[in-house]
Protein backbone atom coordinates (compact mmCIF):
# COMPACT_ATOMS: atom_id res chain seq x y z
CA UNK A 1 76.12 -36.12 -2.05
CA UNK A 2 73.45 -33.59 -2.88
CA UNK A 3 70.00 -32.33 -1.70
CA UNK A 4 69.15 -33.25 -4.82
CA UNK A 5 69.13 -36.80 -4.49
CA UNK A 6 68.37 -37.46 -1.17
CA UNK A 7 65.14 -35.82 -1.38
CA UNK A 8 64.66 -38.64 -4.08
CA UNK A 9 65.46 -41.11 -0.99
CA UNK A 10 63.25 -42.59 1.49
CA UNK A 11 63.10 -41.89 5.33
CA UNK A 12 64.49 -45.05 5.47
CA UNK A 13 67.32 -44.77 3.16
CA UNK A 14 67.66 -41.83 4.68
CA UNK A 15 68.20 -42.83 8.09
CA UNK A 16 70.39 -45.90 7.31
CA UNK A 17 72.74 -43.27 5.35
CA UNK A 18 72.71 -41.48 8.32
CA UNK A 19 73.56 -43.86 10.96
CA UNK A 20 76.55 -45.00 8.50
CA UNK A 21 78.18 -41.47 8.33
CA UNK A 22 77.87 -41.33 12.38
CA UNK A 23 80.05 -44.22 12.64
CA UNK A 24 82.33 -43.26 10.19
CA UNK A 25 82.67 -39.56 11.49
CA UNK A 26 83.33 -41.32 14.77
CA UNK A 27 85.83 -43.41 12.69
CA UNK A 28 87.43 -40.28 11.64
CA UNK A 29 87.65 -38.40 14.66
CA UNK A 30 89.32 -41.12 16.29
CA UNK A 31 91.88 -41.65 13.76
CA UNK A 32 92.58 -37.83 14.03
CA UNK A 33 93.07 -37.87 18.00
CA UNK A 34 95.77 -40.54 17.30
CA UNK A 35 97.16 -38.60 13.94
CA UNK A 36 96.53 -41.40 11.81
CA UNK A 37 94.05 -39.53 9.27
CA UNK A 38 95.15 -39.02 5.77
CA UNK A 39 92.84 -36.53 4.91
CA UNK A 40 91.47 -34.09 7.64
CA UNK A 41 89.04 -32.29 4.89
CA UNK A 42 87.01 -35.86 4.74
CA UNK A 43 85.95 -34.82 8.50
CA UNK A 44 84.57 -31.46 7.09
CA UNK A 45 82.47 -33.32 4.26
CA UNK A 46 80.89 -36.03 6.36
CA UNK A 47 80.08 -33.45 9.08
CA UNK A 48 77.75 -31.70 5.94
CA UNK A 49 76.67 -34.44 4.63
CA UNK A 50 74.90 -35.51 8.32
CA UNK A 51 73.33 -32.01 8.09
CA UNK A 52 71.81 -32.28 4.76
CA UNK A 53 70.43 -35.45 5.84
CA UNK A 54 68.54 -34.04 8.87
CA UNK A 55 67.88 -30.57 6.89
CA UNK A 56 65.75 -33.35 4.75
CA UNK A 57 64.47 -35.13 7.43
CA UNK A 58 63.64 -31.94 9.15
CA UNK A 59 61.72 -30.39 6.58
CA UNK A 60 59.87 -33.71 5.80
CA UNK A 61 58.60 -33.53 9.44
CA UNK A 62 57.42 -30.69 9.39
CA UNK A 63 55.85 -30.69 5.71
CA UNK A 64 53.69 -33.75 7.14
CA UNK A 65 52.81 -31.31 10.67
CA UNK A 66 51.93 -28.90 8.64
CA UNK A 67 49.86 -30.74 6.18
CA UNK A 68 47.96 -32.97 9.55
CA UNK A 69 46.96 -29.31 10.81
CA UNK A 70 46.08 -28.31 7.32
CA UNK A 71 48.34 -25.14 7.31
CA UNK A 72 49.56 -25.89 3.34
């Protein structure tokens, strides 16, 4: 997934996205602790995917602080 297109998402898309890849990193780790995981690299690449989603979040925030205090 890129930045690209989830800046093209909603907050609410993007917060459904997120609460999916928690569960499935949770998923993941799990199946690690009881070396069942196919593919440890998949742990890596959800782990930056959940930080590009609140990178976007993050800057949306505070694009709309700045723009209430009339900083832009």
């Amino acid at each position: 997934m890129k930045v690209t297109e989830i800046r093209e998402w909603d907050n609410v898309e993007i917060t459904a996205r997120l609460e999916e890849l928690k569960e499935e990193h949770f998923r993941l780790r799990f199946q690690a602790a009881t070396m069942t995981l196919d593919n440890p690299k998949m742990i890596q690449g959800i782990r930056r995917d959940l930080a590009r989603l609140k990178t976007v979040l993050r800057e949306r925030q505070i694009n709309t602080r700045s723009e209430k205090d009339g900083l832009s």
